[in-house]
Structure formats: structure tokens, C-alpha cells
C-alpha atoms as a PDB file:
ATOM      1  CA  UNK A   1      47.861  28.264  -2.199  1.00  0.00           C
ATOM      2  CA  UNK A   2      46.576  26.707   1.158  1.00  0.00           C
ATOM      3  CA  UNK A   3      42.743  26.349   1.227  1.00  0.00           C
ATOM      4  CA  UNK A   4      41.826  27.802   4.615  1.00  0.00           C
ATOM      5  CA  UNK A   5      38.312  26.556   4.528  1.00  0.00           C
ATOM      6  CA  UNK A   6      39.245  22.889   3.579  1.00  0.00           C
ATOM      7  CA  UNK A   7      38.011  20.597   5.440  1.00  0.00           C
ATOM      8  CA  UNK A   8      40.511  18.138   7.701  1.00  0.00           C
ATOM      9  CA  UNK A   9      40.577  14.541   7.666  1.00  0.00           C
ATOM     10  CA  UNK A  10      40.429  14.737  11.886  1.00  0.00           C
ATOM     11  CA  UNK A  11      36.969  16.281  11.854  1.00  0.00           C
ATOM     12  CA  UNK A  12      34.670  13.719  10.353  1.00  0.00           C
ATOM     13  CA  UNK A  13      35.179  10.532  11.831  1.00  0.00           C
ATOM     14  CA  UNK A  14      35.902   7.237   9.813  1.00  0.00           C
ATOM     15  CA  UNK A  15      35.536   3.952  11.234  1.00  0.00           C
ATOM     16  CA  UNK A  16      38.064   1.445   8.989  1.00  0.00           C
ATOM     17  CA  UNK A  17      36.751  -1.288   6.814  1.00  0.00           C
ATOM     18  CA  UNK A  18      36.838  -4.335   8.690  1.00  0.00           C
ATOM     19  CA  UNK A  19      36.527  -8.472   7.498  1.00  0.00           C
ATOM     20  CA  UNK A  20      33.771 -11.166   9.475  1.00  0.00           C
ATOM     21  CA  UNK A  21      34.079 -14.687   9.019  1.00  0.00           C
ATOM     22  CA  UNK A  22      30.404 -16.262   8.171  1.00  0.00           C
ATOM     23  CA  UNK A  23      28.812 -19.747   6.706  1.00  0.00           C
ATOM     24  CA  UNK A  24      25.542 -19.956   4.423  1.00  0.00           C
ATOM     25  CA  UNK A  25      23.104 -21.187   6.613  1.00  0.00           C
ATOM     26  CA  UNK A  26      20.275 -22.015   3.778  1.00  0.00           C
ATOM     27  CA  UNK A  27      19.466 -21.463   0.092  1.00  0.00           C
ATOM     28  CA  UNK A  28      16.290 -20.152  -1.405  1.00  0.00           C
ATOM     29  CA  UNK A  29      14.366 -20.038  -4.747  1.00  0.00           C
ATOM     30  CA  UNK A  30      11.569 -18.201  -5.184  1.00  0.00           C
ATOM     31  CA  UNK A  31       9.231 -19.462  -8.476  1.00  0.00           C
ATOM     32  CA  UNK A  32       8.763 -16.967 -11.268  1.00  0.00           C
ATOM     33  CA  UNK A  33       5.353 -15.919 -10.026  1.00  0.00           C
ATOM     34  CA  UNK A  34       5.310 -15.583  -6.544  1.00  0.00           C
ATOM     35  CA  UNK A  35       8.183 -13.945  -4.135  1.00  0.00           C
ATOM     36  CA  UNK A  36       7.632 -16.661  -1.771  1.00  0.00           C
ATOM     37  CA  UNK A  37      11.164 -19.170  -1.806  1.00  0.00           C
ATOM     38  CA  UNK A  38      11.794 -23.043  -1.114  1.00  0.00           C
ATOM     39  CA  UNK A  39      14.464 -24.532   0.318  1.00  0.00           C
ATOM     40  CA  UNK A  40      17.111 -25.952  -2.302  1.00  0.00           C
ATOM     41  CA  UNK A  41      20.852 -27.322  -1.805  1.00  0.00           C
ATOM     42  CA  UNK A  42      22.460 -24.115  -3.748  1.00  0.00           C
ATOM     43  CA  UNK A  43      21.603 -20.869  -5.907  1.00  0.00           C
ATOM     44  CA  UNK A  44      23.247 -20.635  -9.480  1.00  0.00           C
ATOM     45  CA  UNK A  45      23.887 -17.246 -10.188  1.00  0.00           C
ATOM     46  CA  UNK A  46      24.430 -14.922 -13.415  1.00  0.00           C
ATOM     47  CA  UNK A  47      24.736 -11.643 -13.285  1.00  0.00           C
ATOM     48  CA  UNK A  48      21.056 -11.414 -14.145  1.00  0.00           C
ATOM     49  CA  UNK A  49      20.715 -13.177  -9.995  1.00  0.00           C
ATOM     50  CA  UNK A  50      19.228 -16.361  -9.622  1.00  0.00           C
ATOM     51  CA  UNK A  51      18.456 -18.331 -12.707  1.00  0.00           C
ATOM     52  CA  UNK A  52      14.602 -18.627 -12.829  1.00  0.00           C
ATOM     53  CA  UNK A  53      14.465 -16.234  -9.699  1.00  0.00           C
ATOM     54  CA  UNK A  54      11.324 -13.950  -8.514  1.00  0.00           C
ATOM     55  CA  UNK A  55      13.792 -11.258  -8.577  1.00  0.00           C
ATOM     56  CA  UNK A  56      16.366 -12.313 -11.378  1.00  0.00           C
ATOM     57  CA  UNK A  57      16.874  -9.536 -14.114  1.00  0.00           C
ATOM     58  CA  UNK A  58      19.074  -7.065 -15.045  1.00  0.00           C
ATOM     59  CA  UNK A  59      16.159  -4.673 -14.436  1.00  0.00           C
ATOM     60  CA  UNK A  60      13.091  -4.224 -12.585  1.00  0.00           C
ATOM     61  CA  UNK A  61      10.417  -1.940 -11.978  1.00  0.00           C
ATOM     62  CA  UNK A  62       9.948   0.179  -9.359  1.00  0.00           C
ATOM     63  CA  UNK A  63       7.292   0.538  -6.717  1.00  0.00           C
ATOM     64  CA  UNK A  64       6.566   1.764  -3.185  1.00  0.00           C
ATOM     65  CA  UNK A  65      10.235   1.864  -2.264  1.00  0.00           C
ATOM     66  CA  UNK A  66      11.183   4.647  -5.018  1.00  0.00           C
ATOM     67  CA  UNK A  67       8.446   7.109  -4.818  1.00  0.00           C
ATOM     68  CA  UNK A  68      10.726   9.629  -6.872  1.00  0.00           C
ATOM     69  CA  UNK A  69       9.999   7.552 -10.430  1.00  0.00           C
ATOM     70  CA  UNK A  70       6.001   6.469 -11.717  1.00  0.00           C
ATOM     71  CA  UNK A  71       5.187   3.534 -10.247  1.00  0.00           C
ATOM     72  CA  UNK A  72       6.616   0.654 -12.678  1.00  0.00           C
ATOM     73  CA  UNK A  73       9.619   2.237 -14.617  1.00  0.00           C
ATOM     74  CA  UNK A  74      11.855   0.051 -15.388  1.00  0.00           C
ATOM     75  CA  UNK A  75      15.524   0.896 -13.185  1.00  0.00           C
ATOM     76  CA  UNK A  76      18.763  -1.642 -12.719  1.00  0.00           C
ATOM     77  CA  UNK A  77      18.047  -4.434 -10.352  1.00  0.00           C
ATOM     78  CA  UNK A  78      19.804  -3.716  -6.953  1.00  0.00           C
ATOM     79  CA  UNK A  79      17.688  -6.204  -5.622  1.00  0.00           C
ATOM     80  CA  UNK A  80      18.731  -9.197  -6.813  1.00  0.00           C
ATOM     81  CA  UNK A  81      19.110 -11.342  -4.093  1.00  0.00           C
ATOM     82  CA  UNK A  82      17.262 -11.235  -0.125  1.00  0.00           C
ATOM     83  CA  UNK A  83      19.424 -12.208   2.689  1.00  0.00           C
ATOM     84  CA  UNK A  84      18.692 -12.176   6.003  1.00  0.00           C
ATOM     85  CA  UNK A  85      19.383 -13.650   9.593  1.00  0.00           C
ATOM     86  CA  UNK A  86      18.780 -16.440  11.899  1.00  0.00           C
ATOM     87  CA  UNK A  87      19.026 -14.066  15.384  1.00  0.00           C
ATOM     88  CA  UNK A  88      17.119 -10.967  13.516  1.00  0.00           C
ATOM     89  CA  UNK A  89      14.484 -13.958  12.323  1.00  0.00           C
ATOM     90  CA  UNK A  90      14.113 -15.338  15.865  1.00  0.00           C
ATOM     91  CA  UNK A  91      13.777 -11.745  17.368  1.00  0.00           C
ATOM     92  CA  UNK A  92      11.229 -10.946  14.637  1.00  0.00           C
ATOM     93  CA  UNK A  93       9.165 -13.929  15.522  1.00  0.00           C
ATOM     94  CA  UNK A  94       9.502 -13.087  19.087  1.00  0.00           C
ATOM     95  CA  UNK A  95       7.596  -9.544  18.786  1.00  0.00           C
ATOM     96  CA  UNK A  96       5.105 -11.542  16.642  1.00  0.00           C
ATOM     97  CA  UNK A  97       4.738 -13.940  19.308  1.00  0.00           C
ATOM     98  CA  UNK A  98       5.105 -16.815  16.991  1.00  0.00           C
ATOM     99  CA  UNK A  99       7.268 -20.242  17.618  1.00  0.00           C
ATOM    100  CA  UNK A 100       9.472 -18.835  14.351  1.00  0.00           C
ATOM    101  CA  UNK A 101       9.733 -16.710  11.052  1.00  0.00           C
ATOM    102  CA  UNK A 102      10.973 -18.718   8.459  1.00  0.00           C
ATOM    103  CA  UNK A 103      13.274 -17.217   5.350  1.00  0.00           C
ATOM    104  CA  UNK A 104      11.076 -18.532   3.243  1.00  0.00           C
ATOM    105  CA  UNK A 105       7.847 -16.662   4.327  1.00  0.00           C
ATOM    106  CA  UNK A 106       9.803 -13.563   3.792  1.00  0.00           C
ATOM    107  CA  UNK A 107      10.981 -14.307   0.210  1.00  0.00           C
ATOM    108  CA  UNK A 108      14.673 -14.925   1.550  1.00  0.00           C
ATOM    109  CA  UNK A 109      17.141 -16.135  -0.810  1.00  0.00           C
ATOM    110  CA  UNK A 110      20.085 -16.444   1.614  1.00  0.00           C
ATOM    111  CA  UNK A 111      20.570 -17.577   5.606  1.00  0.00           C
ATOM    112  CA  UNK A 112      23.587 -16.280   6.311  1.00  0.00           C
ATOM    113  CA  UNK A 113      24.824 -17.214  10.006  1.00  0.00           C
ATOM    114  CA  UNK A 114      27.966 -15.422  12.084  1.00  0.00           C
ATOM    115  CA  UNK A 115      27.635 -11.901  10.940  1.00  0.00           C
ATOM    116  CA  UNK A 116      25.913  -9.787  14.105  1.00  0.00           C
ATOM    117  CA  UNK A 117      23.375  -7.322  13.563  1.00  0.00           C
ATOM    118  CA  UNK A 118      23.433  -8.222   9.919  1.00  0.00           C
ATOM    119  CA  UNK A 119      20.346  -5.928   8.442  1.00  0.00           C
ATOM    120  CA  UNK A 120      22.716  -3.123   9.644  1.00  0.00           C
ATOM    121  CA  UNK A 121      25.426  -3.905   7.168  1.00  0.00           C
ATOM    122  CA  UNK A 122      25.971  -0.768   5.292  1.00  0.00           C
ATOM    123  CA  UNK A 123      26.019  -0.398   1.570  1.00  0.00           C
ATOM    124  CA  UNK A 124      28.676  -1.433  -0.673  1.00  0.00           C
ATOM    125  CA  UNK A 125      29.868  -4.587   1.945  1.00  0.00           C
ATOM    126  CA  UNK A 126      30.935  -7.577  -0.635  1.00  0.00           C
ATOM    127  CA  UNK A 127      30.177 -11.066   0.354  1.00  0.00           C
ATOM    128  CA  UNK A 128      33.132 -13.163  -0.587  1.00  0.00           C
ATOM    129  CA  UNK A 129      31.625 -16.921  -1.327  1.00  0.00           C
ATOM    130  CA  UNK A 130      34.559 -19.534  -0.780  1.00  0.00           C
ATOM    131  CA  UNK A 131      33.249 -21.009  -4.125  1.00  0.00           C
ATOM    132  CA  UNK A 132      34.100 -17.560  -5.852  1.00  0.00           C
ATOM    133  CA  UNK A 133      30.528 -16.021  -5.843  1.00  0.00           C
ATOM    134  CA  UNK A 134      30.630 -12.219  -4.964  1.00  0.00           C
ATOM    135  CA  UNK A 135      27.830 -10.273  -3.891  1.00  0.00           C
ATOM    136  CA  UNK A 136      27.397  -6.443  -3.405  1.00  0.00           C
ATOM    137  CA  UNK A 137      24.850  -5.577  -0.588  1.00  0.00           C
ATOM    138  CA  UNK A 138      22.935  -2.576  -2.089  1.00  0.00           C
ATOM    139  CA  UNK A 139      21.124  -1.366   1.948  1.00  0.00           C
ATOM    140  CA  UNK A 140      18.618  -2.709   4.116  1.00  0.00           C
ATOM    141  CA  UNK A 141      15.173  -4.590   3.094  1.00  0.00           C
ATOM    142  CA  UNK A 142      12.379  -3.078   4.227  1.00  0.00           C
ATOM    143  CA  UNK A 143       9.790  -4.781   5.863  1.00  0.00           C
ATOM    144  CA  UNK A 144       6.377  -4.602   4.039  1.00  0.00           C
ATOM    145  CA  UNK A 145       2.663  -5.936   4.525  1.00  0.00           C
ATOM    146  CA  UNK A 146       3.272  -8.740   1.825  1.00  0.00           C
ATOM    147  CA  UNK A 147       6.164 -10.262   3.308  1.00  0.00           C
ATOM    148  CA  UNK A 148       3.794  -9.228   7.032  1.00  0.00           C
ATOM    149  CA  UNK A 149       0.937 -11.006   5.291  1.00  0.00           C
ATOM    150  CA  UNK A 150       2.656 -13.989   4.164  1.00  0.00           C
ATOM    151  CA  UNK A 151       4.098 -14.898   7.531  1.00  0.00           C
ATOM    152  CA  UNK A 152       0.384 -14.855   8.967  1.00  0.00           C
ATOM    153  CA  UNK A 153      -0.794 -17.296   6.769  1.00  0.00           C
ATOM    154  CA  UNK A 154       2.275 -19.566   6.793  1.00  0.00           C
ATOM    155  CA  UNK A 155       2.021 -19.436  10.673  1.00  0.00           C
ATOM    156  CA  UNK A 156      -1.675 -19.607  10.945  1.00  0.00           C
ATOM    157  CA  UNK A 157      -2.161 -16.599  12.692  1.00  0.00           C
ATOM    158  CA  UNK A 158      -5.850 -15.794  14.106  1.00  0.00           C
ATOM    159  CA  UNK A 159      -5.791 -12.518  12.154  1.00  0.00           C
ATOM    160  CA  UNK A 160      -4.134 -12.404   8.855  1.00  0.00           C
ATOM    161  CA  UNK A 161      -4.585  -8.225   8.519  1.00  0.00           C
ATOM    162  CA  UNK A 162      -3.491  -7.793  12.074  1.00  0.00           C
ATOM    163  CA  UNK A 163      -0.129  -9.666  10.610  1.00  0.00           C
ATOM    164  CA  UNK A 164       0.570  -7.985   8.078  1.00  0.00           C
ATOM    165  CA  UNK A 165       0.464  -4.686   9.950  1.00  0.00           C
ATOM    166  CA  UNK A 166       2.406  -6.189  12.660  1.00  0.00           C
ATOM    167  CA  UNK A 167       5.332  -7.386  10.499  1.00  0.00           C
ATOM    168  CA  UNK A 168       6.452  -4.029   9.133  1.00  0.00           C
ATOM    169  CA  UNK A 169       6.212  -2.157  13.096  1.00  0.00           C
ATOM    170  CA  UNK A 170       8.799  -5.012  14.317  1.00  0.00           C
ATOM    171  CA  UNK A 171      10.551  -5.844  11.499  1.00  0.00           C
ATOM    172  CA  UNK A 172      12.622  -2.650  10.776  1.00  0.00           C
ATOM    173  CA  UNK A 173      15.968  -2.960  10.608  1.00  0.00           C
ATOM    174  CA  UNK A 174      16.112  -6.710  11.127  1.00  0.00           C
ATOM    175  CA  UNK A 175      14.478  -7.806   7.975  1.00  0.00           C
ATOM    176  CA  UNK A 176      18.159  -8.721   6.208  1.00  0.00           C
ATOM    177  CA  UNK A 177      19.593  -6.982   3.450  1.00  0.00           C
ATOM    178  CA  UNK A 178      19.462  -6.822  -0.586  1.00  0.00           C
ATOM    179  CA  UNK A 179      22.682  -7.386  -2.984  1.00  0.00           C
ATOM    180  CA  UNK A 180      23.658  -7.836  -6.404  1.00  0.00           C
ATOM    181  CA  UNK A 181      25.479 -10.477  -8.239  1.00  0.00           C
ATOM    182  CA  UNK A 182      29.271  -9.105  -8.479  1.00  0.00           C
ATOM    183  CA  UNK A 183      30.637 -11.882  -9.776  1.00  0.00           C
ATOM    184  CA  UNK A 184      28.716 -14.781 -10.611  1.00  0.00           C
ATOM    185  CA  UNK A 185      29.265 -18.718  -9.928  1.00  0.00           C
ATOM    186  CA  UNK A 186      27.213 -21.466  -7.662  1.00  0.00           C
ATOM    187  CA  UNK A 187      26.562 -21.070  -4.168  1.00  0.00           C
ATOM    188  CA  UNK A 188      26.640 -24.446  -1.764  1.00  0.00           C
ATOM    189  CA  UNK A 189      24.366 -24.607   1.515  1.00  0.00           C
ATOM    190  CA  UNK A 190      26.891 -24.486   4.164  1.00  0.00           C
ATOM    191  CA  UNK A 191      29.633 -22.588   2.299  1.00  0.00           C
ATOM    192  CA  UNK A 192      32.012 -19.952   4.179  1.00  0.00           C
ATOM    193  CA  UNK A 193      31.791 -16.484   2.942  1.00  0.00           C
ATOM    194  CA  UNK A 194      34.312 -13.655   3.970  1.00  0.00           C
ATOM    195  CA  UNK A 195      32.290 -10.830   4.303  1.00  0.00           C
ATOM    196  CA  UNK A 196      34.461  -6.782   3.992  1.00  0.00           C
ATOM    197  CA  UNK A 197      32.328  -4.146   5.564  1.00  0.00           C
ATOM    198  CA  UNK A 198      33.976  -0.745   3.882  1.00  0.00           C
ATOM    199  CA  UNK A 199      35.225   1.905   5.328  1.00  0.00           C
ATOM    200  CA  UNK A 200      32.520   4.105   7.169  1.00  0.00           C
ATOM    201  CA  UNK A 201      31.643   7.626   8.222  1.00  0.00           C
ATOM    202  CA  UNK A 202      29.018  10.162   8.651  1.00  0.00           C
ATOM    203  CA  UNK A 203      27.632  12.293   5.482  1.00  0.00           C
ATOM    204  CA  UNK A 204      27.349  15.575   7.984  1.00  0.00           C
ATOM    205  CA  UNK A 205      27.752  18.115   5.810  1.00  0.00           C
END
């Protein structure tokens, strides 16, 4: 029997998956104790993230960004790995009125160059490394007063409080995105990655 009050495909509209070409623009570290990174020539990767990584783990603990658990219980890592853009980094430094933002200030693990208006890359878009790396982006990282804080410093700004506020105000929705390790492998500075955006719509209901 026909369902009168289904819903037709014609009245939500989907935007189809789609494929960008892209090249790593710079690998990151970050030491087990602090989320700042340093440069290095490429990332090994389990499916725990980045061996040695701030952020490596199956699991982590949650904080500010999931108010629905206790502060600290222990969840699945989404989080795994920061990446985030040369343009969004220049415009970023721009409303900070600094000479540049550097991926490492922010805790970056990944420059990733060729993909416009990356931050806005919606969840579940796989990064295809040419050296057979695959990474999941889980949504957008948002900007917070220790990643603000840690770009004063690093850029010597007068006021390092006034930074840290800043950073988070002009930061949103540029500051990159976070992934997973999908499948895991090495990843080379200056390797192409295919990235697949998914298919798209609008949750409306």
C-alpha cells in the first residue's frame, strides 16, 4: 500500500559527493606532553594516530567540547589527527594582525594545500594519501584560548590574554578540521591526497 505521507526524494535537496585533487603541504608531531607540534619529513600512523602523538590513542577523554559526559570520561578518539590550511592560516593571522599563524602554534598535524575553504569540509570526507594512508575527517576544530594563547606567545604579542581571547572570535570555522586513522601507513611531506567529499544535504526535519 502507497504511503501517502512519505516523504519524496525531490523535496530535500542533495548535493552529490564530489573528488578534489590536493598535496601535503607539511607534517607535524606534537611531543607526548604538550599539544604544541614540530615540523618533521612524515607522520607514521596506526590506527591508534600518530606514533608517540599528543593525541594518539584509541581513546581519550573528554572536555569542554562534550559538555553532555563528566569532564574526563574516557570516549573513542575522533580526534586523532589536526589538519588545517595555508589560506584559512593566513586569513587567521590577518584578523590577528600578525605577519603569520603557523600550524605548529595551533597543534597542527597536517598542511594540506588545494582544497578551498577546507575547515568547511563536512563529516565523513576520506582523505585518500597516494602512499595508501586513509583518513576520516570527524567535523570542524574549534578554536580555543590554548591554541589563542599559544599563538601569542609564539608571535610575541604585547598581550598574551588579549590573544588568547582574540584567537577563538576569528578563528571559527577556519581553524582546519579533525580525522581519524582509516587505514593506516606513512605519510610523506609533499604527497598527493585525493580527497571524496560525500554526498550532502540538509537534516530539516
Amino acid at each position: 500500500m502507497l504511503d501517502m505521507f512519505a516523504r519524496r526524494d525531490d523535496e530535500i535537496e542533495i548535493r552529490p559527493g564530489r573528488k578534489l585533487a590536493a598535496k601535503v603541504a607539511g607534517a607535524y608531531v606534537a611531543p607526548f606532553d604538550h599539544f604544541q607540534t614540530r615540523a618533521v619529513d612524515g607522520l607514521e600512523l596506526s590506527f591508534e594516530g600518530i606514533a608517540g602523538d599528543y593525541h594518539a590513542g584509541y581513546t581519550r577523554r573528554s572536555g569542554g567540547r562534550e559538555p553532555w559526559y563528566p569532564r574526563g570520561t574516557e570516549m573513542r578518539n575522533e580526534r586523532q589527527l589536526s589538519i588545517v590550511a595555508p589560506d584559512e592560516l593566513a586569513v587567521i593571522a590577518g584578523r590577528m594582525e600578525l605577519a603569520e599563524v603557523k600550524p605548529e602554534w595551533i597543534g597542527a598535524n597536517l598542511l594540506i594545500e588545494g582544497v578551498p575553504q577546507l575547515s568547511m569540509l563536512p563529516a565523513g570526507t576520506m582523505l585518500f594519501f597516494k602512499g595508501g594512508v586513509t583518513l576520516k575527517v570527524d567535523g570542524q576544530n574549534v578554536p580555543c584560548r590554548i591554541a589563542g594563547r599559544s599563538i601569542a606567545e609564539n608571535a610575541r604579542m604585547a598581550d598574551h590574554e588579549a590573544g588568547s581571547l582574540l584567537f577563538p572570535k576569528v578563528a571559527r570555522r577556519l581553524r582546519g578540521v579533525v580525522a581519524w586513522v582509516e587505514k593506516p601507513g606513512r605519510i610523506e611531506a609533499g604527497e598527493d591526497v585525493s580527497v571524496r567529499v560525500p554526498e550532502q544535504w540538509i537534516y530539516s526535519a
